[in-house]
C-alpha atoms as a PDB file:
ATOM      1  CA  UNK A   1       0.000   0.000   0.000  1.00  0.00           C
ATOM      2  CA  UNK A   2       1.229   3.522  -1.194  1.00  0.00           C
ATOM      3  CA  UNK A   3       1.716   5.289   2.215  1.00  0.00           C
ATOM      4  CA  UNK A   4       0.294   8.541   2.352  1.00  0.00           C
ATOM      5  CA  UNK A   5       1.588  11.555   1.349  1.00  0.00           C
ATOM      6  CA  UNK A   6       2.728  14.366   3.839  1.00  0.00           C
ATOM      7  CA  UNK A   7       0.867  17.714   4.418  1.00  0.00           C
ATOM      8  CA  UNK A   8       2.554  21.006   4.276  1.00  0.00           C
ATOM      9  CA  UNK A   9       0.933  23.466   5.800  1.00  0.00           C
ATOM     10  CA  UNK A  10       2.028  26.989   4.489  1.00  0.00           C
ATOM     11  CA  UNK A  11       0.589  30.280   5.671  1.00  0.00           C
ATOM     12  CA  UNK A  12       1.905  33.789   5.024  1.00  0.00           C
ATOM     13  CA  UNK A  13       4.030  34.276   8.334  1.00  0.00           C
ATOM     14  CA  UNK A  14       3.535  36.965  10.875  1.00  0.00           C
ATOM     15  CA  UNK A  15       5.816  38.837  13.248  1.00  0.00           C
ATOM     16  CA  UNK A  16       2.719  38.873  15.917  1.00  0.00           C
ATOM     17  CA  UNK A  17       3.040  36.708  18.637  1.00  0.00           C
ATOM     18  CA  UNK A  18      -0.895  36.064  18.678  1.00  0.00           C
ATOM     19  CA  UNK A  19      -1.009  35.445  14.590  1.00  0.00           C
ATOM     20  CA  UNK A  20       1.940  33.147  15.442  1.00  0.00           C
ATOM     21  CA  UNK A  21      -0.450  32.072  18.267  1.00  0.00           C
ATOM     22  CA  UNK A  22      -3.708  31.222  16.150  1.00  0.00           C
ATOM     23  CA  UNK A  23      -2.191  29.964  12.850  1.00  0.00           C
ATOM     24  CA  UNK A  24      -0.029  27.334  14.857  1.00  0.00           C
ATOM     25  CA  UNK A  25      -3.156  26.136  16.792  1.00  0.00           C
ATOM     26  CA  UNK A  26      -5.278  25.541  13.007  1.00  0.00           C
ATOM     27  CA  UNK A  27      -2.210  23.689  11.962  1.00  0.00           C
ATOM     28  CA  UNK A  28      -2.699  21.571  15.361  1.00  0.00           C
ATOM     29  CA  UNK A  29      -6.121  21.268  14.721  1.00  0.00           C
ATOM     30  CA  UNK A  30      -5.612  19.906  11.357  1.00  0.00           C
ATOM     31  CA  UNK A  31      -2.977  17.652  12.340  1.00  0.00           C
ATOM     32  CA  UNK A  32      -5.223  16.453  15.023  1.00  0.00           C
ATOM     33  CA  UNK A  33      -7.474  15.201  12.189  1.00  0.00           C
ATOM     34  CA  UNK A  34      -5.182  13.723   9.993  1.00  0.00           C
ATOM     35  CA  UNK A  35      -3.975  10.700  12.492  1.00  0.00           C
ATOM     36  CA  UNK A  36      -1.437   8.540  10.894  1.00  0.00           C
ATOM     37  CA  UNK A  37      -0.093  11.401   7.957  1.00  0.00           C
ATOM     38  CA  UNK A  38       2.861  13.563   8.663  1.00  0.00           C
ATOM     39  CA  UNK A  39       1.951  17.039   9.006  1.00  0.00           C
ATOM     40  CA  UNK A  40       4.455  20.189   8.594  1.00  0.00           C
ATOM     41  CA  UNK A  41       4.724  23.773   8.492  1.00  0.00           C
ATOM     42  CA  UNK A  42       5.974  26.415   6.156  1.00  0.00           C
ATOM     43  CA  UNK A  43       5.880  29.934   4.967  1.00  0.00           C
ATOM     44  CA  UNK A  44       5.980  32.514   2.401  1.00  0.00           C
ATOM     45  CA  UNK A  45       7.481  35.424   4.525  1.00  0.00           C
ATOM     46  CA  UNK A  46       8.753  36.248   7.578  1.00  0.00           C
ATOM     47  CA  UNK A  47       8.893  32.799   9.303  1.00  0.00           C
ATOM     48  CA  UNK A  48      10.915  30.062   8.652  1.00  0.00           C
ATOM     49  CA  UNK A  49      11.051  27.598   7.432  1.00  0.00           C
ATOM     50  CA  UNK A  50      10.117  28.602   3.757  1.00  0.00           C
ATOM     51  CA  UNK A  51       8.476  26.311   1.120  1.00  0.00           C
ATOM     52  CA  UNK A  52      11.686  24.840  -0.360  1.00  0.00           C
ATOM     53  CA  UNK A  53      13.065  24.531   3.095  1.00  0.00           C
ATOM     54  CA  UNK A  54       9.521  22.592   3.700  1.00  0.00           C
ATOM     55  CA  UNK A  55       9.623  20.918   0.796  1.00  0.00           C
ATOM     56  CA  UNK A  56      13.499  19.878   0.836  1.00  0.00           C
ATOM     57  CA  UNK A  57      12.345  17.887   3.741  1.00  0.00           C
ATOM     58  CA  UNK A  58       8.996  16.582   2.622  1.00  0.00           C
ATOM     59  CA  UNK A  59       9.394  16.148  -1.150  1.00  0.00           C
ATOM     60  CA  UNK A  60       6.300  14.236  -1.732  1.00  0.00           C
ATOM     61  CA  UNK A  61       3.810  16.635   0.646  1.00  0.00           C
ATOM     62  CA  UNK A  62       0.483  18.341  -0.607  1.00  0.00           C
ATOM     63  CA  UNK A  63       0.695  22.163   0.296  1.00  0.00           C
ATOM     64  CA  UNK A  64      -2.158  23.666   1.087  1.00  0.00           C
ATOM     65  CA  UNK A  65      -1.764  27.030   1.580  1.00  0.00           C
ATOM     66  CA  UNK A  66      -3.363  28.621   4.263  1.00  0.00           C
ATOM     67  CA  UNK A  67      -4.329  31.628   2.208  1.00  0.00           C
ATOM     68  CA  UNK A  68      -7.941  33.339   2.076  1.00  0.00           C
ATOM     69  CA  UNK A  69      -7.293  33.885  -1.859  1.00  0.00           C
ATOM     70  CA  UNK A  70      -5.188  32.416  -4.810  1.00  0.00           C
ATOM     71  CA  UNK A  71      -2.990  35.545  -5.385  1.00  0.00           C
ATOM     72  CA  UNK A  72       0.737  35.899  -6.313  1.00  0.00           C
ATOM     73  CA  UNK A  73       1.770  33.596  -3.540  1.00  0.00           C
ATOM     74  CA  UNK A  74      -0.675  30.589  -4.786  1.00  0.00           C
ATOM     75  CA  UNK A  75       0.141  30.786  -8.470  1.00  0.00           C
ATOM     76  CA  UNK A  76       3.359  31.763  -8.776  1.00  0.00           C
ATOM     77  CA  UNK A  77       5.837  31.314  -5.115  1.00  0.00           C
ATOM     78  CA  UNK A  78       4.114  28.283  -4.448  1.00  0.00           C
ATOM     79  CA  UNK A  79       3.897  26.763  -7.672  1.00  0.00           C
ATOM     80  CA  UNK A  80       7.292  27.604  -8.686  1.00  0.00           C
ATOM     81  CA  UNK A  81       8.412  25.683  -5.204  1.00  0.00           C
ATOM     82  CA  UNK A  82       6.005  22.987  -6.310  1.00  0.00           C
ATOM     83  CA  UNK A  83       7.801  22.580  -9.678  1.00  0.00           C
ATOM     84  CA  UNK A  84      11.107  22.557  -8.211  1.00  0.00           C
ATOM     85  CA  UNK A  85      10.785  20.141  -5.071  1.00  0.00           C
ATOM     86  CA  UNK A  86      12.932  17.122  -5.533  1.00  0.00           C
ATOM     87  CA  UNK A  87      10.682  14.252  -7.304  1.00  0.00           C
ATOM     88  CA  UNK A  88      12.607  10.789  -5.698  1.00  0.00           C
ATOM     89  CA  UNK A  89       9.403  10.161  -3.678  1.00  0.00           C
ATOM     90  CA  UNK A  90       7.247  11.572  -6.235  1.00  0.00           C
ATOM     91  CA  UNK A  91       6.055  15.223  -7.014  1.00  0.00           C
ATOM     92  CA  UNK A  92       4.358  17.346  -4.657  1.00  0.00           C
ATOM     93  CA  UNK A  93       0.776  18.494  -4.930  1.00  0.00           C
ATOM     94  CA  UNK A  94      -0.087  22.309  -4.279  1.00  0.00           C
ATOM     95  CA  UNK A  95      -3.745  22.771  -3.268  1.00  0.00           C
ATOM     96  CA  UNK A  96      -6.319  25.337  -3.699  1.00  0.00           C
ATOM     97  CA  UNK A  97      -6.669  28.690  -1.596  1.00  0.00           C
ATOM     98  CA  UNK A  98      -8.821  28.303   1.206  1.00  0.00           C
ATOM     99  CA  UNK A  99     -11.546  30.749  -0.544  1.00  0.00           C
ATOM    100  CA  UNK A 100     -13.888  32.015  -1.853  1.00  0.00           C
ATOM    101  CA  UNK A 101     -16.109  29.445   0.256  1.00  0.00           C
ATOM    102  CA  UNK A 102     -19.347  29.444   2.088  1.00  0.00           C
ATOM    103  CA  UNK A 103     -18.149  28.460   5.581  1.00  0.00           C
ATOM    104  CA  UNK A 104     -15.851  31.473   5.619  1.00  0.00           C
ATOM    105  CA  UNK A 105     -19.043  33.758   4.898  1.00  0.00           C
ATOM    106  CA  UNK A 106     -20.210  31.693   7.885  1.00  0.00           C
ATOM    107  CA  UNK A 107     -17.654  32.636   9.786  1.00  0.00           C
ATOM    108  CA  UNK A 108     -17.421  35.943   9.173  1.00  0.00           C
ATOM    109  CA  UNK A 109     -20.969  36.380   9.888  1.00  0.00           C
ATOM    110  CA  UNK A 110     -20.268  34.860  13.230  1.00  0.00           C
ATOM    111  CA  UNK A 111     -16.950  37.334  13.944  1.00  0.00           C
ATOM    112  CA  UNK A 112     -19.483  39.984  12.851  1.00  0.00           C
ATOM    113  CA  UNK A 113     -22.394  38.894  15.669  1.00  0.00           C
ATOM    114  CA  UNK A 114     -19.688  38.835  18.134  1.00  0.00           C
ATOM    115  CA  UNK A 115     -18.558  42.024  17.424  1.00  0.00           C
ATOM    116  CA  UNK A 116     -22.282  43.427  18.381  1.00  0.00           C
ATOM    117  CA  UNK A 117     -22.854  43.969  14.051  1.00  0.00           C
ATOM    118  CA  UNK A 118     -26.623  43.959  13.176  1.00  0.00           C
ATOM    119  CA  UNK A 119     -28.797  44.088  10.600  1.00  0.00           C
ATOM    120  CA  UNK A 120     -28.880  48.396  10.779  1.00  0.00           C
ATOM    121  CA  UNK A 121     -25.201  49.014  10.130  1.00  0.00           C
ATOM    122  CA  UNK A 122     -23.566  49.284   7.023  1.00  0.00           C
ATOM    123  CA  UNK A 123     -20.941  46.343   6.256  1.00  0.00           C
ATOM    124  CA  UNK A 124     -17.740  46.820   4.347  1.00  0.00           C
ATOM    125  CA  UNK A 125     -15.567  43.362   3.577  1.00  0.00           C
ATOM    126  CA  UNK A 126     -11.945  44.401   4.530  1.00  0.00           C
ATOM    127  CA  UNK A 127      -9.126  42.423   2.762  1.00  0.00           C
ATOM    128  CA  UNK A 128      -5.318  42.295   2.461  1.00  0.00           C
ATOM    129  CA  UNK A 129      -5.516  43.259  -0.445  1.00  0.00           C
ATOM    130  CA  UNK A 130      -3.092  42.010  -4.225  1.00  0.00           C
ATOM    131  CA  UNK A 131      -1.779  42.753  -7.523  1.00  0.00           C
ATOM    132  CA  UNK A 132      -2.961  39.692  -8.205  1.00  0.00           C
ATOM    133  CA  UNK A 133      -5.970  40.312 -10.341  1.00  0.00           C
ATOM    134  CA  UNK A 134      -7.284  36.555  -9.346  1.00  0.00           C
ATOM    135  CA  UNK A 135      -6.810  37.428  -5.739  1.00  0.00           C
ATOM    136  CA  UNK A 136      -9.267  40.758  -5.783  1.00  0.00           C
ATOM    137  CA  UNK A 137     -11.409  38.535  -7.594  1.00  0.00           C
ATOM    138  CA  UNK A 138     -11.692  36.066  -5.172  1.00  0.00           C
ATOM    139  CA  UNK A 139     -12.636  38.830  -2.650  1.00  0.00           C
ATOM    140  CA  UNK A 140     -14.800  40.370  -4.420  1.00  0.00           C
ATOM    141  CA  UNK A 141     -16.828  36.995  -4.984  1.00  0.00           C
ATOM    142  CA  UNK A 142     -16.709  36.572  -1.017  1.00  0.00           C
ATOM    143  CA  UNK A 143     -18.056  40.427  -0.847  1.00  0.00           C
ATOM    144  CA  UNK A 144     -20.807  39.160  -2.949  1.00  0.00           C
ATOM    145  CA  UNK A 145     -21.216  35.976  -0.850  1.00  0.00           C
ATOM    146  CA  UNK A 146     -21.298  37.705   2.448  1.00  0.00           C
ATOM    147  CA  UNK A 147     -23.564  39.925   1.010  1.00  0.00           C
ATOM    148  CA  UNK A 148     -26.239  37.410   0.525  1.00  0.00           C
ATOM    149  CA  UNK A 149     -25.545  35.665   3.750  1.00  0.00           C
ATOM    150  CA  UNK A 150     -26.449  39.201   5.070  1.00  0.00           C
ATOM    151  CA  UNK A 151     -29.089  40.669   2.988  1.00  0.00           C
ATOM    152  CA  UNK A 152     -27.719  43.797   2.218  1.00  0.00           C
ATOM    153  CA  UNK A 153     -25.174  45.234  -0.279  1.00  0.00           C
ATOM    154  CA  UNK A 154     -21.211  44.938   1.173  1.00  0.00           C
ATOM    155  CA  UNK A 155     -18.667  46.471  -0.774  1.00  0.00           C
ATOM    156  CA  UNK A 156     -15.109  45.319  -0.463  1.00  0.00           C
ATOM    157  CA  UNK A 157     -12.166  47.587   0.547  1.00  0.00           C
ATOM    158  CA  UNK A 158      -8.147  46.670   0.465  1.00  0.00           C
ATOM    159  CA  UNK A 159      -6.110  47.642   3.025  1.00  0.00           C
ATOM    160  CA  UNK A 160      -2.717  46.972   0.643  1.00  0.00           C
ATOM    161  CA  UNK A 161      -1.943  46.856  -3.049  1.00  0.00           C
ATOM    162  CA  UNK A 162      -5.779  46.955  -5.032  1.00  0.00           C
ATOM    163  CA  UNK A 163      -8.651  49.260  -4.784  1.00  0.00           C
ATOM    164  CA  UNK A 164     -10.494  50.715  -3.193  1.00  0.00           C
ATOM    165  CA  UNK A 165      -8.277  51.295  -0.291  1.00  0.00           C
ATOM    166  CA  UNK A 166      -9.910  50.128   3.154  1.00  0.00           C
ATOM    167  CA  UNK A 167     -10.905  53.494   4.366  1.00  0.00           C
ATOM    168  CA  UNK A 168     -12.415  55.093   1.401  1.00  0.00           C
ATOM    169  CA  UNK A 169     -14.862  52.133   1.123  1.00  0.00           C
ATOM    170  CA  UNK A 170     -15.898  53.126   4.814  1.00  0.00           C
ATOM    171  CA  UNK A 171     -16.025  56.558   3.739  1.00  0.00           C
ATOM    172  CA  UNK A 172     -17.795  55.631   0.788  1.00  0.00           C
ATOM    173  CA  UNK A 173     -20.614  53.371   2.778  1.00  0.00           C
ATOM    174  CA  UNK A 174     -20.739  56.320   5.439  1.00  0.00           C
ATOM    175  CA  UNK A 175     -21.274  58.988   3.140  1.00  0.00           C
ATOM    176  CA  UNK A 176     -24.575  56.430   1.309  1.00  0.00           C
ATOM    177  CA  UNK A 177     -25.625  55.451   5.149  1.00  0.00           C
ATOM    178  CA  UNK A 178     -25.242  58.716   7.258  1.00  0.00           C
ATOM    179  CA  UNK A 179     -27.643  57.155   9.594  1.00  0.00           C
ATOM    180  CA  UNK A 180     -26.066  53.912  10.137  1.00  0.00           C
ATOM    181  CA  UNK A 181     -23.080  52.345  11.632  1.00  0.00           C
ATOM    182  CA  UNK A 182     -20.202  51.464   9.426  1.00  0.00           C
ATOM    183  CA  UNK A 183     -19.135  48.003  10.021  1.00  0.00           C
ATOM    184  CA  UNK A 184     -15.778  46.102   8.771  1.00  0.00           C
ATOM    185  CA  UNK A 185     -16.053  42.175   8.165  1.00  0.00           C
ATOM    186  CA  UNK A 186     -12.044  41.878   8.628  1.00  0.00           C
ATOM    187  CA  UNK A 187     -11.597  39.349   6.039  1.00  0.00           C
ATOM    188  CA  UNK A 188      -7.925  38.118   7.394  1.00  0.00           C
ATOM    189  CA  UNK A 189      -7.101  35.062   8.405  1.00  0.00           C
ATOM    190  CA  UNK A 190      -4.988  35.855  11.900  1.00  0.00           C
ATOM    191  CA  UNK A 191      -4.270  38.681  14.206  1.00  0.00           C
ATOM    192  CA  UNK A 192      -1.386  40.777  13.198  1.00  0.00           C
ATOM    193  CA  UNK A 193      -0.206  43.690  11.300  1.00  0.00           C
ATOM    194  CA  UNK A 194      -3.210  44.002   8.764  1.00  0.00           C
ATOM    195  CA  UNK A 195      -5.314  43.204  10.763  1.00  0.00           C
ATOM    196  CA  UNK A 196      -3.921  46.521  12.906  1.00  0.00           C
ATOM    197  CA  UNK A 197      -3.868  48.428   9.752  1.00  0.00           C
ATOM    198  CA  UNK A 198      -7.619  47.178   9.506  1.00  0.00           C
ATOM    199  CA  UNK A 199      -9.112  48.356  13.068  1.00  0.00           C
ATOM    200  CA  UNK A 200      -7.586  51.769  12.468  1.00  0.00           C
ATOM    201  CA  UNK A 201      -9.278  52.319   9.178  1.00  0.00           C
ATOM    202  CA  UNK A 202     -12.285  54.566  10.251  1.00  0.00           C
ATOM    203  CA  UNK A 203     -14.877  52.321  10.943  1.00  0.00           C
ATOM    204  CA  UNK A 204     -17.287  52.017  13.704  1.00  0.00           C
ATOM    205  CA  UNK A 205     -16.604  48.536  14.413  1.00  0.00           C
ATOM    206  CA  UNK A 206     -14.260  46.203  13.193  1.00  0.00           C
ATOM    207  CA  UNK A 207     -14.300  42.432  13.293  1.00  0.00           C
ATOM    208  CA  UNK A 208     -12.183  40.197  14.768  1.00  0.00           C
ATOM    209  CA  UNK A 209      -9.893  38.413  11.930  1.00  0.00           C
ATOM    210  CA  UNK A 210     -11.474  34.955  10.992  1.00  0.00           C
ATOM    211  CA  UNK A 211      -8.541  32.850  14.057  1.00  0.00           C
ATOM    212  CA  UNK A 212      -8.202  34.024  17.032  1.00  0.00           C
ATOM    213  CA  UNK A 213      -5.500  33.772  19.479  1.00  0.00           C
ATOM    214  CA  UNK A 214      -7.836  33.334  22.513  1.00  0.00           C
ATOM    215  CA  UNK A 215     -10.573  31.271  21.246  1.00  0.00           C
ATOM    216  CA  UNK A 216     -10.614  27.656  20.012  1.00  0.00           C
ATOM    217  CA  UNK A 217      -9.683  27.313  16.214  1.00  0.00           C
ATOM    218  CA  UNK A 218     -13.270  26.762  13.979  1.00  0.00           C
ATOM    219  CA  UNK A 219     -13.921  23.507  13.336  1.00  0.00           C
ATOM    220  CA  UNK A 220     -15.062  24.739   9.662  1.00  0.00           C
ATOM    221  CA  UNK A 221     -11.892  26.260   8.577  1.00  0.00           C
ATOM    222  CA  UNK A 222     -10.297  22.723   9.834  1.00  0.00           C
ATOM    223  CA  UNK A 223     -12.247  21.331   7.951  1.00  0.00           C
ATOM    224  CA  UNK A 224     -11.937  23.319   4.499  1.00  0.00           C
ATOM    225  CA  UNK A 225      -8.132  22.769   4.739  1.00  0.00           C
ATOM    226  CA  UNK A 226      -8.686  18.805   5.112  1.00  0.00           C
ATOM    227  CA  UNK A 227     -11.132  19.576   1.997  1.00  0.00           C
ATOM    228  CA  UNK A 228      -8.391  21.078  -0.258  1.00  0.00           C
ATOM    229  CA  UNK A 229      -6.143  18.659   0.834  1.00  0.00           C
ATOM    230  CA  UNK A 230      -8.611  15.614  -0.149  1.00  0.00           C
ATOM    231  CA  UNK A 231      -8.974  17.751  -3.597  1.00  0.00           C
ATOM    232  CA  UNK A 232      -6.027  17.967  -5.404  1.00  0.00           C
ATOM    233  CA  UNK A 233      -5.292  14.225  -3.828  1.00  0.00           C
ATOM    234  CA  UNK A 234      -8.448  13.057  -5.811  1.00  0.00           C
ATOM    235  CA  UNK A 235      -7.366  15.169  -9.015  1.00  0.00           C
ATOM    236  CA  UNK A 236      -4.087  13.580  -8.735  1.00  0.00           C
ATOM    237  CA  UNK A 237      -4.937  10.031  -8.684  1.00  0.00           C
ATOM    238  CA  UNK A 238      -7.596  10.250 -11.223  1.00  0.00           C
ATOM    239  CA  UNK A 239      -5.183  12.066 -13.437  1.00  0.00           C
ATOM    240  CA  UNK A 240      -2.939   9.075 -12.940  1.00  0.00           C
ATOM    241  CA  UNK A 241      -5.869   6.700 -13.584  1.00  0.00           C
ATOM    242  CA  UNK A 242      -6.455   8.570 -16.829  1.00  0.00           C
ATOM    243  CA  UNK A 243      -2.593   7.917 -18.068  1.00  0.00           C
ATOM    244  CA  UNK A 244      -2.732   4.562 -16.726  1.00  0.00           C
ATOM    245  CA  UNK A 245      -5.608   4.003 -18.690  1.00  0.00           C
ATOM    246  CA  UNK A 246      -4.448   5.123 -22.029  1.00  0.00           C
ATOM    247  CA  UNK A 247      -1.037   3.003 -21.783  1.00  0.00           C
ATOM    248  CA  UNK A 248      -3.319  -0.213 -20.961  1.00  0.00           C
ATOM    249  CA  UNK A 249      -5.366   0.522 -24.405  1.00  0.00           C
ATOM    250  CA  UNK A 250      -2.371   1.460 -26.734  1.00  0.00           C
ATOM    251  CA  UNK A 251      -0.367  -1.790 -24.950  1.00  0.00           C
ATOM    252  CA  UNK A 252      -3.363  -3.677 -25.787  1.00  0.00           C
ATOM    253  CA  UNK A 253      -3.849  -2.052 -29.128  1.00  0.00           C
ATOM    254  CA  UNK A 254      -0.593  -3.203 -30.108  1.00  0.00           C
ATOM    255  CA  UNK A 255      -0.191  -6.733 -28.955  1.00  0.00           C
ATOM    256  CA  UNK A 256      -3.638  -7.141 -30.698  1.00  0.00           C
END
């Protein structure tokens, strides 16, 4: 029996200790539910190790990166790392981004109940923000998600790199809703310098980011990484199936 491929778990990296805090207790949490597979950690910035540190040692892993959207990171550092692990104990998988999906809009509904948001206030879906076209896409489409989830129109704001900046979208919902409270859905995944930049943007409320550092990891966001992971496993082997298949007919074609 093929044993089972390890997991790399690769987030962003943060210099906070309570994003270091929450992102290391989802990656327990998700090693807690994968009993029996080797589970290890990586990042794109500012912690070590890296990816092709990561990788170096776990040539054969699926990453899933534990990103809220497939920007620059996804499709180019990771893939690139992907392409160039070592392929003795064959090549390593890279999974999807953990959105656009309807649990986060779950949970950011939740993080927005906590923080005392109802249905009277104006909502604004705060993001990193990307020059990665495919990334602003993929928060728009969870704008538009949340947005249904809520009943009401939410714009999206960037605090970094796209537009509209952050705190011209709040200016931009408070100027349409003079009577209402301006609400941020912080659309991060851990506690740490955006999500700073993020609670000084001008709103009346701000959301916690989607882990938190003194609260038990959500099952659901557990659970989408085991889903991404389980993806690109399935694409994989059916992809393999597929060549597999072909070979059999032409070796069968030809001693016919």
């Amino acid at each position: 029996m093929t044993p089972a491929r390890p997991v790399a778990l690769v987030s962003h990296g943060t210099s906070s200790p309570r994003g270091r805090t929450a992102v290391a207790a989802l990656m327990d949490a998700v090693a807690a539910r994968m009993p029996g597979r080797r589970v290890v950690s990586g990042f794109v910035d500012v912690q070590q190790p890296d990816l092709a540190t990561t990788l170096a040692r776990a040539s054969s892993a699926v990453v899933v990166p534990l990103l809220l959207s497939g920007g620059y990171h996804v499709h180019v550092d990771m893939r690139q790392a992907v392409a160039s692990a070592d392929r003795a104990a064959g090549p390593a998988l890279l999974a999807a981004a953990l959105g656009p999906d309807d649990r986060l809009v779950d949970l950011l509904s939740s993080r927005l109940k906590e923080a005392g948001v109802g249905g009277d206030d104006a909502v604004v879906l705060g993001a990193a923000g990307s020059s990665d076209e495919r990334a602003v896409a993929d928060c728009r489409d969870m704008a538009s998600r949340l947005s249904s989830a809520l009943g009401s129109r939410v714009d999206c704001g960037f605090i970094s790199a796209s537009g509209p900046r952050l705190a011209d979208a709040v200016r931009h919902a408070r100027a349409h809703h003079p009577a209402r409270r301006v609400a941020v859905a912080a659309y991060l995944l851990a506690p740490g310098y955006f999500a700073e930049l993020a609670a000084a943007c001008g709103a009346d409320v701000v959301s916690e980011p989607l882990l938190r550092d003194d609260a038990p990891t959500p099952q659901s966001l557990v659970d989408i990484v085991l889903d991404r992971c389980a993806a690109v496993e399935r694409e994989a082997d059916d992809h393999v199936g597929g060549v597999r298949a072909v070979a059999d007919r032409e070796l069968a074609a030809a001693l016919s």
